[in-house]
Protein backbone atom coordinates (compact mmCIF):
# COMPACT_ATOMS: atom_id res chain seq x y z
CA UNK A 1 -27.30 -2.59 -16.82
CA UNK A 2 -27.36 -3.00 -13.14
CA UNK A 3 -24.90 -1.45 -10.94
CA UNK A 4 -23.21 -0.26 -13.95
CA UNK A 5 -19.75 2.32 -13.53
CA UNK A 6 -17.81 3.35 -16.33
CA UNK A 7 -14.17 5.36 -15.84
CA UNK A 8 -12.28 7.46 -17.78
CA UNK A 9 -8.46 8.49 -16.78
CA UNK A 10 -7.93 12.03 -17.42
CA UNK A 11 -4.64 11.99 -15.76
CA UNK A 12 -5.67 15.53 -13.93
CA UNK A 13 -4.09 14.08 -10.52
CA UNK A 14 -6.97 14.87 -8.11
CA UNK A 15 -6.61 11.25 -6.89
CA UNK A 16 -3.29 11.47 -6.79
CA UNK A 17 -3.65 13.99 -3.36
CA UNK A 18 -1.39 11.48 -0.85
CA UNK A 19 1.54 9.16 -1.24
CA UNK A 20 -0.24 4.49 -2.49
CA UNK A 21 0.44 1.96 -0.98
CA UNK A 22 3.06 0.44 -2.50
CA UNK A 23 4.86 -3.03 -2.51
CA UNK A 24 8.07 -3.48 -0.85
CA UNK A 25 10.06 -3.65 -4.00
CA UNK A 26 8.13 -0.64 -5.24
CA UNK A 27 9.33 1.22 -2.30
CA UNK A 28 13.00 0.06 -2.85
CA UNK A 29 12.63 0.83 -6.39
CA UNK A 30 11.87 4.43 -5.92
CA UNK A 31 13.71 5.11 -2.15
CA UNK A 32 15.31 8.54 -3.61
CA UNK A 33 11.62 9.80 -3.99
CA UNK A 34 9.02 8.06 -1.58
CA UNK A 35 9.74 7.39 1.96
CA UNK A 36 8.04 4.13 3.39
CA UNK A 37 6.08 3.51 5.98
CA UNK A 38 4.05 0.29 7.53
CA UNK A 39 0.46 1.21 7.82
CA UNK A 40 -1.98 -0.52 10.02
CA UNK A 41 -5.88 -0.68 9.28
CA UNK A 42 -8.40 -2.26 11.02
CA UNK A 43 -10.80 -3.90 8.62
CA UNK A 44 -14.56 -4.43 9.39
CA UNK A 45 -16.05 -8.25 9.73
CA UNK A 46 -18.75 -8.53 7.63
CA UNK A 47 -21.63 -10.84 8.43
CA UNK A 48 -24.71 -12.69 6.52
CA UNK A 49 -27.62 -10.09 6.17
CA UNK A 50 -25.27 -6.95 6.72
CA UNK A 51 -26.83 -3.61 4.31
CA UNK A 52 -24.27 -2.05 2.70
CA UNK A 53 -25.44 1.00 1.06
CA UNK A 54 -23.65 3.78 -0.76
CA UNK A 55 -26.25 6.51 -2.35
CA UNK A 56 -28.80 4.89 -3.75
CA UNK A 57 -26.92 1.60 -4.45
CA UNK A 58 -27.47 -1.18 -2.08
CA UNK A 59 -26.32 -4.81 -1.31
CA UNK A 60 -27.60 -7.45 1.77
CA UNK A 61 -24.41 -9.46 1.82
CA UNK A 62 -25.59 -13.33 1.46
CA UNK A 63 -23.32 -16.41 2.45
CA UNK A 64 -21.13 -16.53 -1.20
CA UNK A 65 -20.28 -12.86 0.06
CA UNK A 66 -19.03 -13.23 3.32
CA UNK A 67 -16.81 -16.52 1.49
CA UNK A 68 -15.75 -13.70 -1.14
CA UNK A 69 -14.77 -11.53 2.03
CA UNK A 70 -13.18 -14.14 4.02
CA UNK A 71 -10.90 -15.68 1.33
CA UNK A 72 -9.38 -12.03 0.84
CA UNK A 73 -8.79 -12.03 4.71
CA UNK A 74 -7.34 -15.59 4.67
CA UNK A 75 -5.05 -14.37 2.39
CA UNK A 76 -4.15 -11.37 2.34
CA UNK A 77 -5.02 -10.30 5.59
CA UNK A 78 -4.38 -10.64 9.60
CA UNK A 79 -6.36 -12.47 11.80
CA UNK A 80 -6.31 -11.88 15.42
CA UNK A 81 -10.56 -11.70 17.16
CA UNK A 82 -10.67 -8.78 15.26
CA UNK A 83 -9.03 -8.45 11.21
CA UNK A 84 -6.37 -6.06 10.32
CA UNK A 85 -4.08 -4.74 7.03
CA UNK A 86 -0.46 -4.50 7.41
CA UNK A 87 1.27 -2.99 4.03
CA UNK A 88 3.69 -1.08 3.09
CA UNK A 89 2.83 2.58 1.63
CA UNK A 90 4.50 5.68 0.68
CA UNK A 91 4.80 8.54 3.92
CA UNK A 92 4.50 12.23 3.18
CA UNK A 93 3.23 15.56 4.97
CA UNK A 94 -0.37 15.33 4.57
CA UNK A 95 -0.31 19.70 4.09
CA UNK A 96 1.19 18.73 0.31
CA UNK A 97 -2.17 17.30 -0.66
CA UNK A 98 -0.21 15.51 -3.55
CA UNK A 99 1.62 12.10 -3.95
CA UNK A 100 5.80 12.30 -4.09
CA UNK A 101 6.36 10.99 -7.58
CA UNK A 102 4.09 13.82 -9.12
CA UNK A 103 6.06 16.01 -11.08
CA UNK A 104 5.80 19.84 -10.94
CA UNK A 105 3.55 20.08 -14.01
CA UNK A 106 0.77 17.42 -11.86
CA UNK A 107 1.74 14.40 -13.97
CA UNK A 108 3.63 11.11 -13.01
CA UNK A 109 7.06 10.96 -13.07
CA UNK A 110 7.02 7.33 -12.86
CA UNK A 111 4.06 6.66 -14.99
CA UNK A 112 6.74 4.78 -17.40
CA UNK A 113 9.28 3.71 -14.69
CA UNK A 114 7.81 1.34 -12.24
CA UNK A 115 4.03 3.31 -11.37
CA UNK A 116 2.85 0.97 -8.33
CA UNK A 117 0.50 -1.16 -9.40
CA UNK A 118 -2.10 -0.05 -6.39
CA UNK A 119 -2.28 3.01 -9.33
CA UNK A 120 -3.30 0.83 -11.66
CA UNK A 121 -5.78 -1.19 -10.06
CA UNK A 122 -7.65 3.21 -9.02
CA UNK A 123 -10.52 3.23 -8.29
CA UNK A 124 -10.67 -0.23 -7.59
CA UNK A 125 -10.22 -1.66 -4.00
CA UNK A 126 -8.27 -5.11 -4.11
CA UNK A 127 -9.70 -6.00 -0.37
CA UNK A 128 -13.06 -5.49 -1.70
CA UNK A 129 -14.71 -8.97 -3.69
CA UNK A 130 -15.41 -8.33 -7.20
CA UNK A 131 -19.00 -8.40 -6.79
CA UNK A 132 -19.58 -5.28 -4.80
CA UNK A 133 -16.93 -2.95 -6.44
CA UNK A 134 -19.72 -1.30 -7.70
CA UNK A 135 -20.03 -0.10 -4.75
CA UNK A 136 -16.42 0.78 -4.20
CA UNK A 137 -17.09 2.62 -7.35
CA UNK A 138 -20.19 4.58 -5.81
CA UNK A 139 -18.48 5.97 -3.03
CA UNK A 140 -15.54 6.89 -4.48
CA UNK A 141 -17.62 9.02 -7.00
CA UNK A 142 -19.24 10.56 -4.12
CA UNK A 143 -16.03 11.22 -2.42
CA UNK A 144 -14.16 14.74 -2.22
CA UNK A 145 -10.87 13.77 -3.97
CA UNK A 146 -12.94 12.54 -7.19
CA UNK A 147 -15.48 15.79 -6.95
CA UNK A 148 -15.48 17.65 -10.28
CA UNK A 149 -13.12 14.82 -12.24
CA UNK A 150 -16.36 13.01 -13.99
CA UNK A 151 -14.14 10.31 -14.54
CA UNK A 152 -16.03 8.11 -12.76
CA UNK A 153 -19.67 7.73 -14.81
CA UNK A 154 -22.50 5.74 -13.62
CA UNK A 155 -23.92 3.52 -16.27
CA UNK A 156 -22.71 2.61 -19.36
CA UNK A 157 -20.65 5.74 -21.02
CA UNK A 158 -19.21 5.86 -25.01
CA UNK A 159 -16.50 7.80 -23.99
CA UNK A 160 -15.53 5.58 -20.82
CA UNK A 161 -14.82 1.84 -20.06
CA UNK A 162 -17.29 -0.16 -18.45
CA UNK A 163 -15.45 -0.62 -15.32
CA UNK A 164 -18.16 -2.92 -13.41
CA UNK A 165 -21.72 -4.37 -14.01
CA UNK A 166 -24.21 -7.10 -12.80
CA UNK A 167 -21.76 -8.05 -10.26
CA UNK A 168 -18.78 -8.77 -12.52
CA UNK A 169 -15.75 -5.91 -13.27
CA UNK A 170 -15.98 -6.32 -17.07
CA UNK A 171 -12.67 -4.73 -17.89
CA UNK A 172 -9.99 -6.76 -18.45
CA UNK A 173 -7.23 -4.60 -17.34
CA UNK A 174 -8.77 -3.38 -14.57
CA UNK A 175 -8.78 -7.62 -13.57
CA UNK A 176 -5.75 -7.82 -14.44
CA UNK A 177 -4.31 -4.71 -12.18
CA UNK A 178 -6.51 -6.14 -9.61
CA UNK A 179 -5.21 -9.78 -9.71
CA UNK A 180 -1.54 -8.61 -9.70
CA UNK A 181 -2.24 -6.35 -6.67
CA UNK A 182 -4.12 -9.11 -4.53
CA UNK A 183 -0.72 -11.45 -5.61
CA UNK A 184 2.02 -8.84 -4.37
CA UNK A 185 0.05 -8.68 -0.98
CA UNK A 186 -0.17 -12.43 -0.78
CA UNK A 187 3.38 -12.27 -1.80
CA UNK A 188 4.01 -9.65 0.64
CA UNK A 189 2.37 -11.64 3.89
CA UNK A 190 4.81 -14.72 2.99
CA UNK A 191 8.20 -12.65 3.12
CA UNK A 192 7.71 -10.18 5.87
CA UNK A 193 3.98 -9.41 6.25
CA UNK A 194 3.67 -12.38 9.04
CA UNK A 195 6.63 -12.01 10.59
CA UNK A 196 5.76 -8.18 11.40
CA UNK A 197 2.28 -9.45 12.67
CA UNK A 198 3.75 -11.80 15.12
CA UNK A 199 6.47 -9.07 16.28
CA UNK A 200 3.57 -6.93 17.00
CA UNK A 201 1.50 -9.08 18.48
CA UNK A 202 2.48 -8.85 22.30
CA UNK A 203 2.16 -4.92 22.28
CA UNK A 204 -0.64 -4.13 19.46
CA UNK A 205 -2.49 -6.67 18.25
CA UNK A 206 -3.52 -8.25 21.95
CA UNK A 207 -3.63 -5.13 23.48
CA UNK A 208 -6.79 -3.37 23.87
CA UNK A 209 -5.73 0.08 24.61
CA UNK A 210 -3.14 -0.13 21.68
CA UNK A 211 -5.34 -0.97 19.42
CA UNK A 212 -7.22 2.28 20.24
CA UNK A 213 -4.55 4.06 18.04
CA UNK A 214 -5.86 2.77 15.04
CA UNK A 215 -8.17 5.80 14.07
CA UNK A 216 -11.86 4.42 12.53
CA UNK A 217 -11.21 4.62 8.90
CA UNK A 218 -7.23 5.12 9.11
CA UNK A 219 -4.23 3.91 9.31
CA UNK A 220 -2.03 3.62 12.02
CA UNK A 221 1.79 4.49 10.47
CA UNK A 222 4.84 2.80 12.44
CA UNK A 223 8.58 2.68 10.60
CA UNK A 224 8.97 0.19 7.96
CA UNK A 225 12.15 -1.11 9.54
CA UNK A 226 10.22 -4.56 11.25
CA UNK A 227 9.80 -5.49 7.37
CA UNK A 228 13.62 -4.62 6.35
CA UNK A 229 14.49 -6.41 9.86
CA UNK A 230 11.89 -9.53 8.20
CA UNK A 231 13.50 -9.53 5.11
CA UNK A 232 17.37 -8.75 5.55
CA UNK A 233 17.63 -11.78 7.77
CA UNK A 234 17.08 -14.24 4.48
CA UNK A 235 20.69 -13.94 2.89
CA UNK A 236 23.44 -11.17 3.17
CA UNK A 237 22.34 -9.48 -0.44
CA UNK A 238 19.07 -8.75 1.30
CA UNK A 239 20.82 -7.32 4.64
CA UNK A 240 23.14 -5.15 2.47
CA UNK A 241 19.68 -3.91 -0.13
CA UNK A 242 17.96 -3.07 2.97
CA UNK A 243 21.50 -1.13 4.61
CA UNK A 244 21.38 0.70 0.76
CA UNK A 245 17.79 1.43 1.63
CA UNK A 246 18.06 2.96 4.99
CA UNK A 247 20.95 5.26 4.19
CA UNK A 248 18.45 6.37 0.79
CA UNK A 249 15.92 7.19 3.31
CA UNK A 250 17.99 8.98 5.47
CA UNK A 251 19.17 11.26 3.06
CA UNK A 252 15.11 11.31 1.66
CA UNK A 253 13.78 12.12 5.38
CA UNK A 254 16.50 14.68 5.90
CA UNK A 255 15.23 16.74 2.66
CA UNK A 256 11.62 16.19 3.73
CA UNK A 257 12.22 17.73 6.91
CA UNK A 258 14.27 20.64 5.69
CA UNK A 259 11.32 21.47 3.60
CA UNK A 260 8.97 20.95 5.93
CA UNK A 261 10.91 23.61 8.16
CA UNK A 262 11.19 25.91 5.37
CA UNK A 263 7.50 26.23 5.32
CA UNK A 264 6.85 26.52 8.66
CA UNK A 265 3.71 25.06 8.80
CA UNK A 266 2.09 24.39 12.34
CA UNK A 267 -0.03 21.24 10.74
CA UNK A 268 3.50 19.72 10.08
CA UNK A 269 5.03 19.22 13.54
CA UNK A 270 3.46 16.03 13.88
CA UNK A 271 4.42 14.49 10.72
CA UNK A 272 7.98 15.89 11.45
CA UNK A 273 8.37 14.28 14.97
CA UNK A 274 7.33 11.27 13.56
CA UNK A 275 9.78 10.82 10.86
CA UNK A 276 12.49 11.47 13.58
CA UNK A 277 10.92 8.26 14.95
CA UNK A 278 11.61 6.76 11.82
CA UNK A 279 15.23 8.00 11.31
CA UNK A 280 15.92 6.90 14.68
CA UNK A 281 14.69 2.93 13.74
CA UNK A 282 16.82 3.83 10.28
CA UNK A 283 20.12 4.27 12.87
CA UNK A 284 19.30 1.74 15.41
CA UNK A 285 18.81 -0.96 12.42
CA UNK A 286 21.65 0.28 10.73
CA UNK A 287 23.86 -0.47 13.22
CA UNK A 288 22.46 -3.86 13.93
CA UNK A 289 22.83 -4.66 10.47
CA UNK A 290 26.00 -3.29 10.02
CA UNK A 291 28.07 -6.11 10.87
CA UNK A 292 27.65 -7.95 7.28
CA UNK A 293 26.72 -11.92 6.74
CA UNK A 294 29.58 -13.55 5.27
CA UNK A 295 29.93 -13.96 1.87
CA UNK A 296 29.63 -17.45 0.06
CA UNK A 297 32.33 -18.64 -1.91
CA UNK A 298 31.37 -18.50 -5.23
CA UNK A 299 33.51 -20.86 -8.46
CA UNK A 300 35.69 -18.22 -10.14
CA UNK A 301 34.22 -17.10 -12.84
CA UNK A 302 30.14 -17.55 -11.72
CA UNK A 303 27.72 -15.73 -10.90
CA UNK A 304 25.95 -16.07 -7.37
CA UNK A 305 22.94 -17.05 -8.12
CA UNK A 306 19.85 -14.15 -6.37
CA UNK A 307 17.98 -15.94 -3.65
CA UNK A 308 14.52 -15.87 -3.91
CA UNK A 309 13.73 -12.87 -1.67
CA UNK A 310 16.26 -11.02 -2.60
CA UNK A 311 14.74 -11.58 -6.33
CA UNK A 312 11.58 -10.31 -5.19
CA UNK A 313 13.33 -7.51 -3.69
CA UNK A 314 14.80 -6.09 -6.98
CA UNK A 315 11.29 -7.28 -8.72
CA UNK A 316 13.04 -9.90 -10.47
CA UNK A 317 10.97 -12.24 -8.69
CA UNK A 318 7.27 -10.82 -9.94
């Protein structure tokens, strides 16, 4: 079969070295455990004719490609000359080499209770076209955090599913994962995901010299309060979730640090100073949210109905 992977979970956690991305309403769900960050990624315009090559595997991207590539960026991306990523994702010291919801024996503590679905759709890459997640598949099986875990197998394996082959991912779980992941980000764009773009337009996006804080291959981490800011102006149940937020990540940051101090790690400082950027965007939202919406009068005896962001919020709205 050509360009054929297989996988195989073994749950030993070697992939599981740094904090997913994760969904707004993932984040909310687990706010006592993962703090949340915006992260910022500059993603590479592809053209007709590019070679991409990982190993020995290698693709000339033709025109049904770049269409593949640039229906992902019309939808779940940003557009501005150059194309970027704007999501949400968990924030942790990068010394820990593990992600938050790990529990102390290396397992998931939220495997059963709300896992992100960016888990589920490992070692897939939603912002990748089907077609060529072989090759996501080759370079992640080249890469250090999946060295010694054999669960990624190229070819066709008995005791592995056939992840991807002749272009297709044959899997139907893994295109299911993958389908739910590219509709939260879509999802995501539409409630807040826009609205941060345009806020940062002015001083990142058309700014040259900003823009050189996006590392190559990185992320650039700001405070996820633009996207609370986004989506607590919609109705006053989604000003007072994201107020219940903020003071969970408060108390979440405050722990972190103490750690963090505790172990007096030199490789730490930075990570520290920055989430006393973030608690300082926690206070100075806080306060501009504190004055609440008011409420609508509601016929005794009913139930206000949820609106639907704040639906989405509590993941009633999936």
């Amino acid at each position: 079969m050509v360009n054929a992977f297989s996988f195989v979970c073994t749950a030993c956690g070697k992939c599981c070295n740094s904090p997913p991305a994760m969904a707004l309403p993932e984040l909310f769900r687990h706010r006592d455990r993962i703090i949340g960050c915006i992260a910022i990624g500059r993603v590479p315009r592809r053209r007709v004719g590019e070679r991409l090559r990982v190993g020995r595997h290698e693709t000339v991207l033709d025109a049904a490609d770049i269409a593949a590539f640039d229906s992902i960026a019309d939808t779940l991306l940003y557009r501005t000359g150059d194309i970027f990523s704007i999501m949400t994702q968990g924030y942790d010291y990068p010394s820990l080499a593990r992600c938050p919801a790990l529990a102390d024996d290396g397992r998931c503590a939220i495997h059963l209770n709300g896992k992100p679905v960016t888990c589920e759709v490992v070692p897939l890459d939603p912002l990748v076209p089907d077609t060529l997640q072989h090759l996501v598949l080759a370079g992640r099986n080249q890469s250090a955090a999946y060295l010694g875990t054999d669960c990624i197998q190229e070819g066709e394996r008995a005791d592995a599913v056939l992840m991807t082959a002749e272009g297709e991912i044959k899997d139907a779980n893994a295109r299911d994962a993958l389908a739910r992941r590219r509709r939260a980000l879509e999802r995501e764009r539409e409630v807040w995901g826009r609205a941060v773009f345009e806020s940062l337009r002015k001083d990142l996006f058309d700014s040259p010299g900003a823009l050189a804080r996006i590392p190559a291959g990185g992320f650039l981490t700001i405070s996820i309060v633009p996207a609370l800011l986004a989506v607590a102006s919609t109705s006053a149940g989604c000003r007072q979730s994201c107020l219940d937020y903020i003071d969970s990540q408060l108390a979440l940051i405050d722990r972190s640090i103490e750690q963090a101090l505790f172990r007096r790690r030199l490789d730490d400082r930075p990570v520290t100073h920055e989430l006393r950027g973030f608690t300082q965007a926690y206070q100075r939202a806080k306060a501009l949210l504190g004055t609440p919406l008011p409420a609508m009068e509601v016929e005794s005896g009913a139930r206000p109905s949820l609106s639907p962001i704040e639906a989405y919020l509590s993941g009633a709205g999936r």
